[in-house]
Structure formats: structure tokens, C-alpha cells
Protein backbone atom coordinates (compact mmCIF):
# COMPACT_ATOMS: atom_id res chain seq x y z
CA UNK A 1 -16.73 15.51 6.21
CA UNK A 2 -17.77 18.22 9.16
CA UNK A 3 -19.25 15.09 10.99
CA UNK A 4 -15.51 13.74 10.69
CA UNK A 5 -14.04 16.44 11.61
CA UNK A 6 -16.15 17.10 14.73
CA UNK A 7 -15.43 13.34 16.15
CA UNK A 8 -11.42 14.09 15.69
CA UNK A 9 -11.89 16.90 17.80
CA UNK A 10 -13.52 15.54 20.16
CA UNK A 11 -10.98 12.80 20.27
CA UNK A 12 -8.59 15.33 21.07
CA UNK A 13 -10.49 16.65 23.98
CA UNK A 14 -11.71 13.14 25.71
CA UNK A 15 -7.47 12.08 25.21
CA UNK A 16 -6.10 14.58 26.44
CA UNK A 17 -8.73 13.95 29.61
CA UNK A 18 -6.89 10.72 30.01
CA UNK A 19 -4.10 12.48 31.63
CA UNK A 20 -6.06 14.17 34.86
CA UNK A 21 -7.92 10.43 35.01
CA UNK A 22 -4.38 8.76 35.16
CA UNK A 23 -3.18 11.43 37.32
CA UNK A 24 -6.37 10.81 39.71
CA UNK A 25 -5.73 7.71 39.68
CA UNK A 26 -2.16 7.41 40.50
CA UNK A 27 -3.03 9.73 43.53
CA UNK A 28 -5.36 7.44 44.63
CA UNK A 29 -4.47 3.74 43.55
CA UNK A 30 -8.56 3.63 42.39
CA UNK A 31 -8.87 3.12 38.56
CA UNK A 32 -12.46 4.84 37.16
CA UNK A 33 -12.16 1.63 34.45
CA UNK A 34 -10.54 -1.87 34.54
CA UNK A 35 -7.53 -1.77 33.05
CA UNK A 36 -8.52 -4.43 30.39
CA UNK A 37 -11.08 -1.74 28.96
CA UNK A 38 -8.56 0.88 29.27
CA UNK A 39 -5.89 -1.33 26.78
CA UNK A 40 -8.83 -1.62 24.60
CA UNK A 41 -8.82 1.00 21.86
CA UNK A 42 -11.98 -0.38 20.22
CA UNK A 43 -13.95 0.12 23.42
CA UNK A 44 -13.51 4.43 23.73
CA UNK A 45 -16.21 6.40 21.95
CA UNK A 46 -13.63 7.89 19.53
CA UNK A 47 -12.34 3.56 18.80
CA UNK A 48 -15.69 2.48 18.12
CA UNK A 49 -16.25 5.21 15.87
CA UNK A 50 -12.71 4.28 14.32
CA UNK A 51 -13.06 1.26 13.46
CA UNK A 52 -17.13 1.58 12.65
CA UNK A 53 -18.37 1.74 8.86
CA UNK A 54 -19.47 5.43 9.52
CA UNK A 55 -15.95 6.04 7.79
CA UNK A 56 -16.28 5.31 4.38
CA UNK A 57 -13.67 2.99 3.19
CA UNK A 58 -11.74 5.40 0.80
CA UNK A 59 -10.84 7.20 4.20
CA UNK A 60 -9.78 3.47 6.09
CA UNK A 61 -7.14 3.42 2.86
CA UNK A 62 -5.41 7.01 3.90
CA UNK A 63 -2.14 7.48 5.26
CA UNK A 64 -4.38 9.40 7.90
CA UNK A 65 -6.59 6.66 9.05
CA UNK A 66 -3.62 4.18 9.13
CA UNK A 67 -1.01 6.26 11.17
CA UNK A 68 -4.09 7.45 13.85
CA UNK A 69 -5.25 3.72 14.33
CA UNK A 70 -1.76 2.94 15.17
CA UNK A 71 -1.44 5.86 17.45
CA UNK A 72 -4.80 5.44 19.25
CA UNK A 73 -3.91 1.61 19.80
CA UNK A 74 -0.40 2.41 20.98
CA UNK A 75 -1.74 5.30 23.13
CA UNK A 76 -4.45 2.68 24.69
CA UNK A 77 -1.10 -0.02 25.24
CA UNK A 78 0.58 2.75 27.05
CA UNK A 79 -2.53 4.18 29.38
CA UNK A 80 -3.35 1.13 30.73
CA UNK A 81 0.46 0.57 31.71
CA UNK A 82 0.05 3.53 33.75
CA UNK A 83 -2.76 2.77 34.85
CA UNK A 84 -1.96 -0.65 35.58
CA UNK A 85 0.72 0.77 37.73
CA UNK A 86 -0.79 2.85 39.58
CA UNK A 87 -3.51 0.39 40.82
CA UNK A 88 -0.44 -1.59 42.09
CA UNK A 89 0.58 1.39 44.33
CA UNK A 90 3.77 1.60 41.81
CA UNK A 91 3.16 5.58 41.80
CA UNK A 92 6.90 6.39 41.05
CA UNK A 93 6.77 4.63 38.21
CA UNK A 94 3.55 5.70 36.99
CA UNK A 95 4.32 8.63 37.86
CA UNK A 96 7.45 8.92 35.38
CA UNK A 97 6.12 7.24 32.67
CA UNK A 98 3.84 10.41 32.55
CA UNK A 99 6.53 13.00 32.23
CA UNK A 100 7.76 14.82 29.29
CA UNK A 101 9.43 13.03 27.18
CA UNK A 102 8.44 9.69 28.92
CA UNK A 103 5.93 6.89 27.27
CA UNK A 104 2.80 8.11 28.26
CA UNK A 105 3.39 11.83 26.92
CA UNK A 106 5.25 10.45 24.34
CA UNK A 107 2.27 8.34 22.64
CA UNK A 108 -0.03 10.83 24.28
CA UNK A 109 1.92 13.45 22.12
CA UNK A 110 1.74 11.23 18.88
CA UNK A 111 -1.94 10.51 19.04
CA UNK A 112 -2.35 14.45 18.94
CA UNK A 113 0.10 15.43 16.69
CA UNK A 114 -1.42 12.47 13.80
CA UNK A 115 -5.48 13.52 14.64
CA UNK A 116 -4.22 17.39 14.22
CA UNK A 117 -3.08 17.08 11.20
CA UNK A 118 -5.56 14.77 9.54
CA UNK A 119 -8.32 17.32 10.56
CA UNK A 120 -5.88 20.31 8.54
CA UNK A 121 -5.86 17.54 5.53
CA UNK A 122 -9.40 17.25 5.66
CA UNK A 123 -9.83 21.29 5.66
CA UNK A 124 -7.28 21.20 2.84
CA UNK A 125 -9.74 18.65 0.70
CA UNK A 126 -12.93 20.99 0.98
CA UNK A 127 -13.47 22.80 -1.98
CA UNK A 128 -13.49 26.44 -1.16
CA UNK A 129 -17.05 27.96 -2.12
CA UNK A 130 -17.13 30.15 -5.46
């Protein structure tokens, strides 16, 4: 469970990185990964460990597991449209697609908001020490 935990954090951190890298990237017009790998959301150290057997499959049945695999992948679809973008010199574009309330923030947002609160339901399922 800690284990668990500790990888959904760390997805949080390595996401939320995706902005500055977009942002870089947009700046520039030079991507840091092909946009094919960046679509991918089975390719990230956080997908592999998604969609790998080190999650047991009572967890691949939650509500939890379903709605961040749906997130993550949609997040992925929506990064690599940016950064798609912005390796065409469309910075305007990629540009708004990253502002609040815009695509990228939007699914950026989501992706937070569903790991968040399956770590707090997996602090809620420890049993509290007697």
C-alpha cells in the first residue's frame, strides 16, 4: 500500500513537470520526446507502472484505478496536442490550449484532482494502529 502510494505521488510531481517541458518547448519549437511517445500513456514511468501487474487486480477493479487510467490517457491525448503544436511553430495555439481553463490545464487539472484523491482513499483503507 505505501509502495502505491509513493508511485501516485510521484506521478503527481513528474505531471505536473509536463507543463515547464511543454512550456520549453513551445518557446523553442524543440520537443525533448517525439510526440508519438508523448501520446503514449503506457510509455511514462507512472503508465508502465499503471498498467503493470505490480497492482494487484482487486485495485485494477476500483472506481480509482478506472477514473485515473482514463485521466492519465486523456492527459497523454492532450500533451502531445500541445506538443504537437508547438513543434509546428503553432505557439499561439499551444500556447492557449495551456491556459486556465483551456484543454491542457483542464486534463492536466483532472489527472491531479483523480490521483489526489485515490491516495486520501488509500489513507482512509489503512487500519489505524491499536
Amino acid at each position: 500500500m505505501k509502495d502505491m502510494k509513493e508511485m501516485l505521488f510521484r506521478a503527481l510531481s513528474s505531471h505536473a513537470v509536463w507543463k515547464d517541458r511543454l512550456k520549453k518547448a513551445i518557446d523553442n519549437g524543440i520537443l525533448d520526446s517525439p510526440v508519438a511517445v508523448i501520446r503514449e500513456d503506457n510509455l511514462c514511468e507512472f503508465g508502465k507502472w499503471l498498467y503493470s501487474s505490480e497492482i494487484s487486480g482487486n485495485f485494477h477493479q476500483s472506481e480509482y484505478y478506472q477514473q485515473v487510467v482514463i485521466a492519465h490517457a486523456d492527459f497523454h491525448q492532450v500533451a502531445a496536442e500541445v506538443a504537437m503544436l508547438a513543434e509546428m511553430g503553432e505557439r499561439e495555439k499551444a500556447k492557449r490550449m495551456m491556459l486556465l481553463g483551456q484543454p491542457y490545464m483542464v486534463k492536466s487539472g483532472k489527472l491531479m484532482n483523480v490521483i489526489i484523491t485515490w491516495i486520501k482513499e488509500l489513507s482512509n483503507s489503512i487500519p489505524s494502529p491499536k
